[in-house]
Protein backbone atom coordinates (compact mmCIF):
# COMPACT_ATOMS: atom_id res chain seq x y z
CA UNK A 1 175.19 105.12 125.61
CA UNK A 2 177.60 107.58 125.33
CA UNK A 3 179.13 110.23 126.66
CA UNK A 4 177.63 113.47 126.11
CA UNK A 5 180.58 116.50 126.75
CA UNK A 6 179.08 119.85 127.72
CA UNK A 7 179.86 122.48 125.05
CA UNK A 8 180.01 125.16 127.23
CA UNK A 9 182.98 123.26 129.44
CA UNK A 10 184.61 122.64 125.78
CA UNK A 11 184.47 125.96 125.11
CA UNK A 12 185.80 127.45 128.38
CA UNK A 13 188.78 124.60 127.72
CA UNK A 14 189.52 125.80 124.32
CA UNK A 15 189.37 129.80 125.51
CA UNK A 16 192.01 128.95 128.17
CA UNK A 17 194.08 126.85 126.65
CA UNK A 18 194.63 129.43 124.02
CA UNK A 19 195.05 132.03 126.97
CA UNK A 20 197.43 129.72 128.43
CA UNK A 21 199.22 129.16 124.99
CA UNK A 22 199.59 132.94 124.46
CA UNK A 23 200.89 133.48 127.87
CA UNK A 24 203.79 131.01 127.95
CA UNK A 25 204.81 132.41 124.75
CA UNK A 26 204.70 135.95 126.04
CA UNK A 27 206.39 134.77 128.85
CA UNK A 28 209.21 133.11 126.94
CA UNK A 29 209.95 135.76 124.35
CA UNK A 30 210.23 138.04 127.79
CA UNK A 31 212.78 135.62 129.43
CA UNK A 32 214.39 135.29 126.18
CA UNK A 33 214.94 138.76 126.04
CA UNK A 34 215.72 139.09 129.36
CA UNK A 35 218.52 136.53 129.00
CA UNK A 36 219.79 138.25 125.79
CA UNK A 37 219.78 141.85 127.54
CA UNK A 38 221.33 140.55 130.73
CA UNK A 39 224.24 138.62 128.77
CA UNK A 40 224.40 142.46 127.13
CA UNK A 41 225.02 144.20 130.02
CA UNK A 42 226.96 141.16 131.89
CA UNK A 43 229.32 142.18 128.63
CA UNK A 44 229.43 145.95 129.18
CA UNK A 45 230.35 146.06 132.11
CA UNK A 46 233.09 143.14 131.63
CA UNK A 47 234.34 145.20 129.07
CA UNK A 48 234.05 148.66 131.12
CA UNK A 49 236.16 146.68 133.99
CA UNK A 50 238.98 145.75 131.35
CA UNK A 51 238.98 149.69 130.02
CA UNK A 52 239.54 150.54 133.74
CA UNK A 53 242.29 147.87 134.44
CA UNK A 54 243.87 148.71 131.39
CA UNK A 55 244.05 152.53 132.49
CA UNK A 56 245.14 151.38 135.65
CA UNK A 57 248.19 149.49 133.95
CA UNK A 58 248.96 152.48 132.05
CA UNK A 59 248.90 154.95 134.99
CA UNK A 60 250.36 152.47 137.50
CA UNK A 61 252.53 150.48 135.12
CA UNK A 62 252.59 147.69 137.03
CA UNK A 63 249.47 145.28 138.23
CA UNK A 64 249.56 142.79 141.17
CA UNK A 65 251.96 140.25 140.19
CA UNK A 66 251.93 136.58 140.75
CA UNK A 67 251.21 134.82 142.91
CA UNK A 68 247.64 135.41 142.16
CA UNK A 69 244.77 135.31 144.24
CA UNK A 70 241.97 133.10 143.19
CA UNK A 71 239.24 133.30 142.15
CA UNK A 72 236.89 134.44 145.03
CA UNK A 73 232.88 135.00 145.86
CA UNK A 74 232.28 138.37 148.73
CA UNK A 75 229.23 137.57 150.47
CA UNK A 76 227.22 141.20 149.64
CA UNK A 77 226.79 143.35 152.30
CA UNK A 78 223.70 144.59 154.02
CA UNK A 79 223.77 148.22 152.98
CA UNK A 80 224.65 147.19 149.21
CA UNK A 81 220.92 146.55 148.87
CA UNK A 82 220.32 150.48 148.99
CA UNK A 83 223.21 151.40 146.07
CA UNK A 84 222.48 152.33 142.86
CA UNK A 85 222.38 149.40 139.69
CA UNK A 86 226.10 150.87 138.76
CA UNK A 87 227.30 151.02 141.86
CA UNK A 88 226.06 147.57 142.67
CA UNK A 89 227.65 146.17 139.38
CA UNK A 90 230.68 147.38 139.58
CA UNK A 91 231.40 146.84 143.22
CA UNK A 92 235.08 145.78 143.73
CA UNK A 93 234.40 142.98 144.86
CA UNK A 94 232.62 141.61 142.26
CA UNK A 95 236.04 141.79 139.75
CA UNK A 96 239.35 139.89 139.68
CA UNK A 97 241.93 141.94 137.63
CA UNK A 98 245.13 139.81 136.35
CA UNK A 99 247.85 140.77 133.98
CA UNK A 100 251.06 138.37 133.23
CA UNK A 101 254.04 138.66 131.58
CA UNK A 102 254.84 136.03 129.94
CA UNK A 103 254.59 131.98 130.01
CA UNK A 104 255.62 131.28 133.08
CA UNK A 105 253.31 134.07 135.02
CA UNK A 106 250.25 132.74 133.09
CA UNK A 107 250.82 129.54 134.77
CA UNK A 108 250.43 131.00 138.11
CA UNK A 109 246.93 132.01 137.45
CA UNK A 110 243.76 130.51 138.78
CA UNK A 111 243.36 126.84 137.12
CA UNK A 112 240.37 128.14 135.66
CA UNK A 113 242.08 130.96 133.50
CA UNK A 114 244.98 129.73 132.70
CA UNK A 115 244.14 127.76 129.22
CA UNK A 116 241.67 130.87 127.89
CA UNK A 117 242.47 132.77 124.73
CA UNK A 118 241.76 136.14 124.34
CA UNK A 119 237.88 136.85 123.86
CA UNK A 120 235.02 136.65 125.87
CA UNK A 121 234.57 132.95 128.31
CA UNK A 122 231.96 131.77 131.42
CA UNK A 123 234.11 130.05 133.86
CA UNK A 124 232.97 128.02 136.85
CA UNK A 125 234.60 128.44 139.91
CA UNK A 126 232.83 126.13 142.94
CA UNK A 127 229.46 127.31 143.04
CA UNK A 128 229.89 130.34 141.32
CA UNK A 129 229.91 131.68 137.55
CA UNK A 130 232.16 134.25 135.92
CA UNK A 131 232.65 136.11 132.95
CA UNK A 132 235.69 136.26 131.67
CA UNK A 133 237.55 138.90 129.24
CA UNK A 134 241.27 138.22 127.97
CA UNK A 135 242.97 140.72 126.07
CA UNK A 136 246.46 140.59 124.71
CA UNK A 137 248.56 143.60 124.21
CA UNK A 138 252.11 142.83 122.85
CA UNK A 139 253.49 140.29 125.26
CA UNK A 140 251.13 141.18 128.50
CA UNK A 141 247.88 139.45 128.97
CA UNK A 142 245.12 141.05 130.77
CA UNK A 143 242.19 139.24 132.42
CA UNK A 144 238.96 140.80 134.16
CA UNK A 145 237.02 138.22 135.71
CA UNK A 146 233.47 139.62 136.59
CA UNK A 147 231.19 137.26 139.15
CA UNK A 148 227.49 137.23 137.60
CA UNK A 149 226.04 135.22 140.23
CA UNK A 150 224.07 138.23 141.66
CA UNK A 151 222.98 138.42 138.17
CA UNK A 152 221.96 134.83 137.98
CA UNK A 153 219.81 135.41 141.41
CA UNK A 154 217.99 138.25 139.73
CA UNK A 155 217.13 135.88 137.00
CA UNK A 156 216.30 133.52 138.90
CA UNK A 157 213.56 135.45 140.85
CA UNK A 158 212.49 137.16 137.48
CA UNK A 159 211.77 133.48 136.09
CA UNK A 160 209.71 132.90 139.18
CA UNK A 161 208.05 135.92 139.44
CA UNK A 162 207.11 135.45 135.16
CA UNK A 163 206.22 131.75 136.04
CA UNK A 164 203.72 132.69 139.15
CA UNK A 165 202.17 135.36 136.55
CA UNK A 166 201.72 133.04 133.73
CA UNK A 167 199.87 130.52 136.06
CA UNK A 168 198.20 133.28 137.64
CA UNK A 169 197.11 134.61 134.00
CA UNK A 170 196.46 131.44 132.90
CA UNK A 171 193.80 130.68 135.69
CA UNK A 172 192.13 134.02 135.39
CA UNK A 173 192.06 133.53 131.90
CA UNK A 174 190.45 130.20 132.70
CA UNK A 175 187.76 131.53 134.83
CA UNK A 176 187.11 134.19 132.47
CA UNK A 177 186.49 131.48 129.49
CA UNK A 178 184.14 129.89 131.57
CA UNK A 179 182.08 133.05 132.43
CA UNK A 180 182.27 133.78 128.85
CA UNK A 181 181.26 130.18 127.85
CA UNK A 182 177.88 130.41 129.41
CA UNK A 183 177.26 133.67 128.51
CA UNK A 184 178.06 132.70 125.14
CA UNK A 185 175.52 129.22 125.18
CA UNK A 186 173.12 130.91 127.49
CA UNK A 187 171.02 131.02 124.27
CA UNK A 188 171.47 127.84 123.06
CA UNK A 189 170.53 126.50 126.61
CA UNK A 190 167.16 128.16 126.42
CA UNK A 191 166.33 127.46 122.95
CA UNK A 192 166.63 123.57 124.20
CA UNK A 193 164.28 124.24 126.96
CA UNK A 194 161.78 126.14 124.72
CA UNK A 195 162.27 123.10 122.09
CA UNK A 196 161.49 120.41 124.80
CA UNK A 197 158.57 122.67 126.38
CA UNK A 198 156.82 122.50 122.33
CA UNK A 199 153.89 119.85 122.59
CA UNK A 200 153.46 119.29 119.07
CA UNK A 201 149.85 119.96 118.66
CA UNK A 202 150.74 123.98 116.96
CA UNK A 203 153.15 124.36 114.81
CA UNK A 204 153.16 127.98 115.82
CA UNK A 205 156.14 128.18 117.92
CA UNK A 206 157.46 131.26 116.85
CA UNK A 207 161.19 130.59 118.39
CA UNK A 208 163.12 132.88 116.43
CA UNK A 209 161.47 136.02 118.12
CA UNK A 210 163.81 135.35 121.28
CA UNK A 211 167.08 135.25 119.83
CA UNK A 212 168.99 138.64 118.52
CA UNK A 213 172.18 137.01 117.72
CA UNK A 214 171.81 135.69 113.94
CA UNK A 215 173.03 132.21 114.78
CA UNK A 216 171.02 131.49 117.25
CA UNK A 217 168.39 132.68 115.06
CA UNK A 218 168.49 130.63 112.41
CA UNK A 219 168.81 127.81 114.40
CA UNK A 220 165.70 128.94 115.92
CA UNK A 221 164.21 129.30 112.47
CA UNK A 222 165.34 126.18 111.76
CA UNK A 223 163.32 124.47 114.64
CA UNK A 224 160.31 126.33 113.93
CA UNK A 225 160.13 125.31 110.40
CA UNK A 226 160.33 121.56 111.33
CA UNK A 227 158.28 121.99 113.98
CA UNK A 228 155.67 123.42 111.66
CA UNK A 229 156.29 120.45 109.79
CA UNK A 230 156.03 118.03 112.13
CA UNK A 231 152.34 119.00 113.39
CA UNK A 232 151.40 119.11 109.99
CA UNK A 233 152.45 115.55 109.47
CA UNK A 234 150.89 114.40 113.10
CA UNK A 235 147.30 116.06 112.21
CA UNK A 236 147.59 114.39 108.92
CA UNK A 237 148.08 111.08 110.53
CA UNK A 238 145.48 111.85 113.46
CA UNK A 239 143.06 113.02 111.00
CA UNK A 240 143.11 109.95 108.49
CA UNK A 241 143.73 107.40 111.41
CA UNK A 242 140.27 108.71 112.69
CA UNK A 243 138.44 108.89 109.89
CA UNK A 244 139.64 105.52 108.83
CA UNK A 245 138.59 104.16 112.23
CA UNK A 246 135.38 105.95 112.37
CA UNK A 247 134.41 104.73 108.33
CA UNK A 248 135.60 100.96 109.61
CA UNK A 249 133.49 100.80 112.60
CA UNK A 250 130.23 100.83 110.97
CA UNK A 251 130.75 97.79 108.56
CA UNK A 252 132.57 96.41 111.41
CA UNK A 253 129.24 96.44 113.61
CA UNK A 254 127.24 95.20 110.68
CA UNK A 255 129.38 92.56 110.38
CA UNK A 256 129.60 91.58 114.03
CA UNK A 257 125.49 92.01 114.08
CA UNK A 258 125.05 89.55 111.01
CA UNK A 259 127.04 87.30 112.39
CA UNK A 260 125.52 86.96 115.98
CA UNK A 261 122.05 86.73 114.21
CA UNK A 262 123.43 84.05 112.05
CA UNK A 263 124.95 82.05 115.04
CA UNK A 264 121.43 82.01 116.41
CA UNK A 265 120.20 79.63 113.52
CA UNK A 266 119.96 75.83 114.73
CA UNK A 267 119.74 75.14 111.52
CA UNK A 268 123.13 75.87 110.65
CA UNK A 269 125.46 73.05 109.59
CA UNK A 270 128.29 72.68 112.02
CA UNK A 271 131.00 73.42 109.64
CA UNK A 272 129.16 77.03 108.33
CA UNK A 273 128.97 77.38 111.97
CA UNK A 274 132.23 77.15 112.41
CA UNK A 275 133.46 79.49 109.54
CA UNK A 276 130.76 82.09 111.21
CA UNK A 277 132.49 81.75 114.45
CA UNK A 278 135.76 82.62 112.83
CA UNK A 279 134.21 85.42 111.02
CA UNK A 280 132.85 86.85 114.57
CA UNK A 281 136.24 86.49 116.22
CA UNK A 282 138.15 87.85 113.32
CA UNK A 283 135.71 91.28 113.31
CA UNK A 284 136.09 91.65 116.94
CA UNK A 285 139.70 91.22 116.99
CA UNK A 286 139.48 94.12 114.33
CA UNK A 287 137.36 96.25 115.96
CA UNK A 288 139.65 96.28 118.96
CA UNK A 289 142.42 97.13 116.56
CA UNK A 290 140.20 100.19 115.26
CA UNK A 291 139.23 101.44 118.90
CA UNK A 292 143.39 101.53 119.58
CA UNK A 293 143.68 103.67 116.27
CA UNK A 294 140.91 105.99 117.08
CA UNK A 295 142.25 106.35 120.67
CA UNK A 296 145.60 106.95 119.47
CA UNK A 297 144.47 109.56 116.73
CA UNK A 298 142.66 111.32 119.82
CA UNK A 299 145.49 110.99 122.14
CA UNK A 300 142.97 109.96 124.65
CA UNK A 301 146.19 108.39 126.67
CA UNK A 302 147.71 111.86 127.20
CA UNK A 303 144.37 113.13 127.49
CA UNK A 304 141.68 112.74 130.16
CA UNK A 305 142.46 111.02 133.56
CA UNK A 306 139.71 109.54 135.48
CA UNK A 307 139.28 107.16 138.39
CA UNK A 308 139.49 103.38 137.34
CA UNK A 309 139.82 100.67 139.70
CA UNK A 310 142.04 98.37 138.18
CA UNK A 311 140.63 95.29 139.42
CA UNK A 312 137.12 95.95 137.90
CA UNK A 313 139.10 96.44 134.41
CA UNK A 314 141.65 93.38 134.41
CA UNK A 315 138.33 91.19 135.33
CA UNK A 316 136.65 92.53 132.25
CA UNK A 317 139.53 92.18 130.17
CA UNK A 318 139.62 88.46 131.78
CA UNK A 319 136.23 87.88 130.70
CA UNK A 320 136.77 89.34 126.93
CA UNK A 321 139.84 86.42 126.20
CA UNK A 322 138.59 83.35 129.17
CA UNK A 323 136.79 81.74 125.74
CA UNK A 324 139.28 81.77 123.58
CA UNK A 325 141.39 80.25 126.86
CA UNK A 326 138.99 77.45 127.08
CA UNK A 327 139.02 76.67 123.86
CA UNK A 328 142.44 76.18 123.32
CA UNK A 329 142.63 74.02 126.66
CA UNK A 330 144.17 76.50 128.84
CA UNK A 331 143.91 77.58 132.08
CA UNK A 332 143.38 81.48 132.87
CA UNK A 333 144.45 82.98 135.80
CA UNK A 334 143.53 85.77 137.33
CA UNK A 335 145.21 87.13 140.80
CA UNK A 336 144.05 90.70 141.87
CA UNK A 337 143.81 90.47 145.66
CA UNK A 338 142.05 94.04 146.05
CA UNK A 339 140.36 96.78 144.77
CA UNK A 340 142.87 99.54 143.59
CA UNK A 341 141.72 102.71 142.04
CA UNK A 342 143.81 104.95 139.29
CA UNK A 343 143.77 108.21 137.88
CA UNK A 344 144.53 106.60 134.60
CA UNK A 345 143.00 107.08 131.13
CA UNK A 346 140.49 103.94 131.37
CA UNK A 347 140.07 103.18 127.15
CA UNK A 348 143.57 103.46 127.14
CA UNK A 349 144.61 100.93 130.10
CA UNK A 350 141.98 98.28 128.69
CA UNK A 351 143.71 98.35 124.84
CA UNK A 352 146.52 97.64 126.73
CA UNK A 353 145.42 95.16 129.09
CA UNK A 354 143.53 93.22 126.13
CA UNK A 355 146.33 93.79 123.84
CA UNK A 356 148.35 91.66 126.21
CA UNK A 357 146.86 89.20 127.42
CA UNK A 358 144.68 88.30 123.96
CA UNK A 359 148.60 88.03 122.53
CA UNK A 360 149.71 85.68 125.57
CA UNK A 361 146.78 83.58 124.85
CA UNK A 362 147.38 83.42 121.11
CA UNK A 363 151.01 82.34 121.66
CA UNK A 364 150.41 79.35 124.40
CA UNK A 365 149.51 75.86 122.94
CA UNK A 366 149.32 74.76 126.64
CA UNK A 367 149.88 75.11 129.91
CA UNK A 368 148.55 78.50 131.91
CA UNK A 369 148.30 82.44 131.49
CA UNK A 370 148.79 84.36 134.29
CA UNK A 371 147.68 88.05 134.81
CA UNK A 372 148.42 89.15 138.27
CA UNK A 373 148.92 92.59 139.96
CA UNK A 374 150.58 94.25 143.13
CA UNK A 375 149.90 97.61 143.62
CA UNK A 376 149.98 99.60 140.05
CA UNK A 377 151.96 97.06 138.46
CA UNK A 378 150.28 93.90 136.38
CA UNK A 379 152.27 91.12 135.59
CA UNK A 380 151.70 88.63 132.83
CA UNK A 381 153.00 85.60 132.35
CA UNK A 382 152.44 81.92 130.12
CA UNK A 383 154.06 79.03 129.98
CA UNK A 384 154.48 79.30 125.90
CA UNK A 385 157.32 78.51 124.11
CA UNK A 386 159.01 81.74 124.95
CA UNK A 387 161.87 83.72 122.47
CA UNK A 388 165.28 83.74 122.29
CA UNK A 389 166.85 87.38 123.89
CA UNK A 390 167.71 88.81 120.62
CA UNK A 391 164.48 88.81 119.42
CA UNK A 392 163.16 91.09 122.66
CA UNK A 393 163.82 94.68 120.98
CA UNK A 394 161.70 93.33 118.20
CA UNK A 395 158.89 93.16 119.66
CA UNK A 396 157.32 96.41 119.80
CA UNK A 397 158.43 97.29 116.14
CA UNK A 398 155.65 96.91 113.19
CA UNK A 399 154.72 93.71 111.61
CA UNK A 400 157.49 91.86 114.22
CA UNK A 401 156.16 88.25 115.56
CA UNK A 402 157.36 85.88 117.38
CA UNK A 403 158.30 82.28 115.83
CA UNK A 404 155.00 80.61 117.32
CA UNK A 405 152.24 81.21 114.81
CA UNK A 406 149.83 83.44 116.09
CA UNK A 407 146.84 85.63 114.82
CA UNK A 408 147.05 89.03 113.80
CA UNK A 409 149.83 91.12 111.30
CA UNK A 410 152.52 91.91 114.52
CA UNK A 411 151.01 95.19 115.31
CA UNK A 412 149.37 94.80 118.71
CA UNK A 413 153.00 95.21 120.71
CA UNK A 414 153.76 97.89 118.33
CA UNK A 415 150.24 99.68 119.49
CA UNK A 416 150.28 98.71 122.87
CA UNK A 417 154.06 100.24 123.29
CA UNK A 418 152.55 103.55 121.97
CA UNK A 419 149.79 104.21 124.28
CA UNK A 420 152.34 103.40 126.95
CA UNK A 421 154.68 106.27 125.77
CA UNK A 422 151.77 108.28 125.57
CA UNK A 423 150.53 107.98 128.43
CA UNK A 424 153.90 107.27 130.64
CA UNK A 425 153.96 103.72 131.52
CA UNK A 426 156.61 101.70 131.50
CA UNK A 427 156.35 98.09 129.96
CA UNK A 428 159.31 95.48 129.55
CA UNK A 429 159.03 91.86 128.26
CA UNK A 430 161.23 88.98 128.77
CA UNK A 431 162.12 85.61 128.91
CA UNK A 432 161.38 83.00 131.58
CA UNK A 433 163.66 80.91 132.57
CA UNK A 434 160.83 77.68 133.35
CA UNK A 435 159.33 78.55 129.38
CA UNK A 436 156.74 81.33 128.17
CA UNK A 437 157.20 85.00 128.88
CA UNK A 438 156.80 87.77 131.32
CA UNK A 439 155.22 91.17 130.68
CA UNK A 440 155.17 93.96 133.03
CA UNK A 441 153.27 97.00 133.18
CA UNK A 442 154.27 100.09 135.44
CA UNK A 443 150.96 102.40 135.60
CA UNK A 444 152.71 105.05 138.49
């Protein structure tokens, strides 16, 4: 069977995962431009140090010459926290100011300016990152090294603070598409429960009445009209399954009459006496086949419920097939240890019951049938020739036989199974593994 997914749950998926789609793309364009702003400002104030260092040069006229100091990270002070954004960016401590003279002064530098050209350069030092401006005026080069590691911690808490609000969006967003989801199929789950509460007999539902939205609507419309439909089509079929069963039950009778009269002629050859008896079996086999139409047509199995005791019924049913037992040599047996009464519809259970065991007696050349019960279940069983597995879901289709010839056109399964359905039993047939078959019929 499989696997039915709930729309509502696919819905709720779909609204957050678009949620969540939208989100980490917000949140990347936002650390994008983050990034892009703080390299901007990282470069600003690079290039404000340099202005300052050159003014310095040209009011000083002289820097700190070699050797240099290196390249050094100042743990930031406690009281730093409470200074201003400039302030805290252009700290002293946060720039290393060079200028050589030549060659041989460049090579006294830190190892990690010494090779730059003038421009704009990150350099690593240890642990920490720098950016670096070199500017060459005549023969001096000047070199402002600006630490952006407090600027890499502030990005790095930004990221973490955008990542713990995308999840965070992202699960509202979630929650929110699954509130929305069943508020959305709230409809659609009571137009199934109105659909499955419709009994068929009125094809007056009038669904559509319930629904504002248009969809929903029209697939309430849509219902109704086949629903409509439907009961039309069942109280066509009702209607000229009953009147065909009531018009074949009178020539039926006649037939069955004439022929019991006839039997009661000693004068009768044994051959004509013969043919009669196959006549008489043939017309009550049919008129069994007309009562299971006319209680079908009058849904007498969903219908009434009185009292039967199921021993009293299997007995009669016993009695109605022992000749035709007999005759073919076989033994019948019958094993209902007590009385056991059932609110069941009685015309219904003995179709059934005669159904079955008439077609275990039709398809057993020798040996025994079997009708047995324990509690509300009745077991049959025979010791026919039995069917292969494959040919089990066949059974209760239309015109569907077995491979023994038997009597009838294959539609006392297909009957029998319908009354069941109707009236909620559960039957099952299969195979047994000594020969034959084994039927079982749940009644509760």
């Amino acid at each position: 069977m499989a696997v039915r997914h709930s729309l509502r749950l696919r819905f709720a998926l779909t609204f957050a995962l678009v949620g969540a789609v939208l989100v980490l793309i917000h949140a990347f364009v936002i650390l994008q431009l983050n990034r892009h702003q703080e390299a901007q400002l990282i470069d600003q104030i690079v290039s404000d140090e340099m202005e300052n260092l050159l003014q310095q040069y040209e009011r000083v006229g002289a820097l700190d010459g070699p050797p240099y100091r290196k390249l050094e990270r100042f743990d930031v002070r406690a009281d730093t926290q409470a200074l201003s954004l400039r302030k805290w960016f252009r700290a002293s401590w946060l720039v290393h100011g060079y200028a050589t003279r030549g060659v041989e002064e460049q090579r006294q530098l830190p190892v990690e300016l010494r090779d730059l050209d003038p421009g704009f350069h990150d350099v690593a030092s240890g642990a920490d990152r720098y950016r670096v401006e070199v500017r060459e005026i005549g023969s001096m080069r000047f070199y402002l090294a600006y630490s952006v590691s407090l600027h890499e911690e502030r990005a790095r808490a930004f990221t973490r603070a955008l990542v713990l609000g995308a999840a965070f969006t992202a699960l509202v967003t979630a929650l929110i598409g699954l509130w929305a989801s069943g508020w959305l199929t709230r409809h659609v789950v009571d137009l199934a429960r109105r659909v499955r509460e419709l009994d068929g007999r009125s094809g007056e539902s009038a669904l559509e009445q319930y629904y504002p939205e248009r969809e929903v609507a029209e697939l309430a419309a849509a219902f109704d009209a086949y629903h409509a439909r439907m009961a039309r089509l069942l109280e066509r079929e009702r209607a000229f399954t009953a009147d065909v069963s009531h018009e074949l039950r009178t020539p039926l009778t006649s037939i069955q009459t004439g022929c019991e009269l006839m039997l009661e002629d000693a004068s009768l050859s044994p051959k004509a006496r013969e043919r009669l008896e196959k006549i008489d079996a043939a017309a009550a086999r049919l008129a069994e086949l007309v009562n299971a139409f006319l209680l079908m047509a009058r849904e007498e199995a969903d219908g009434v419920r009185g009292e039967v005791d199921l021993r009293e019924c299997v007995e009669e049913v016993a009695e109605g097939v022992r000749e035709r037992a007999v005759a073919k040599g076989l033994t019948l047996l019958v094993d209902v240890p007590e009385s056991m009464p059932l609110r069941v519809p009685r015309r219904a259970l003995h179709v059934v019951l005669s159904n079955l065991l008439a077609n275990a007696v039709s398809y057993t050349e020798r040996g025994t049938v079997a009708l047995r019960t324990q509690g509300g279940t009745v077991e049959i069983t025979d010791t026919g020739r039995g069917m292969a597995p494959e040919q089990l879901p066949e059974l209760f289709r239309r015109f569907r036989r077995g491979d023994v010839r038997g009597e009838g056109f294959g539609l006392g399964l297909a009957i029998v199974k319908r009354i069941c359905e109707q009236a909620g039993w559960r039957i099952s047939i299969e195979p047994r593994a000594e020969g034959g078959t084994r039927v079982e019929l749940v009644l509760i």
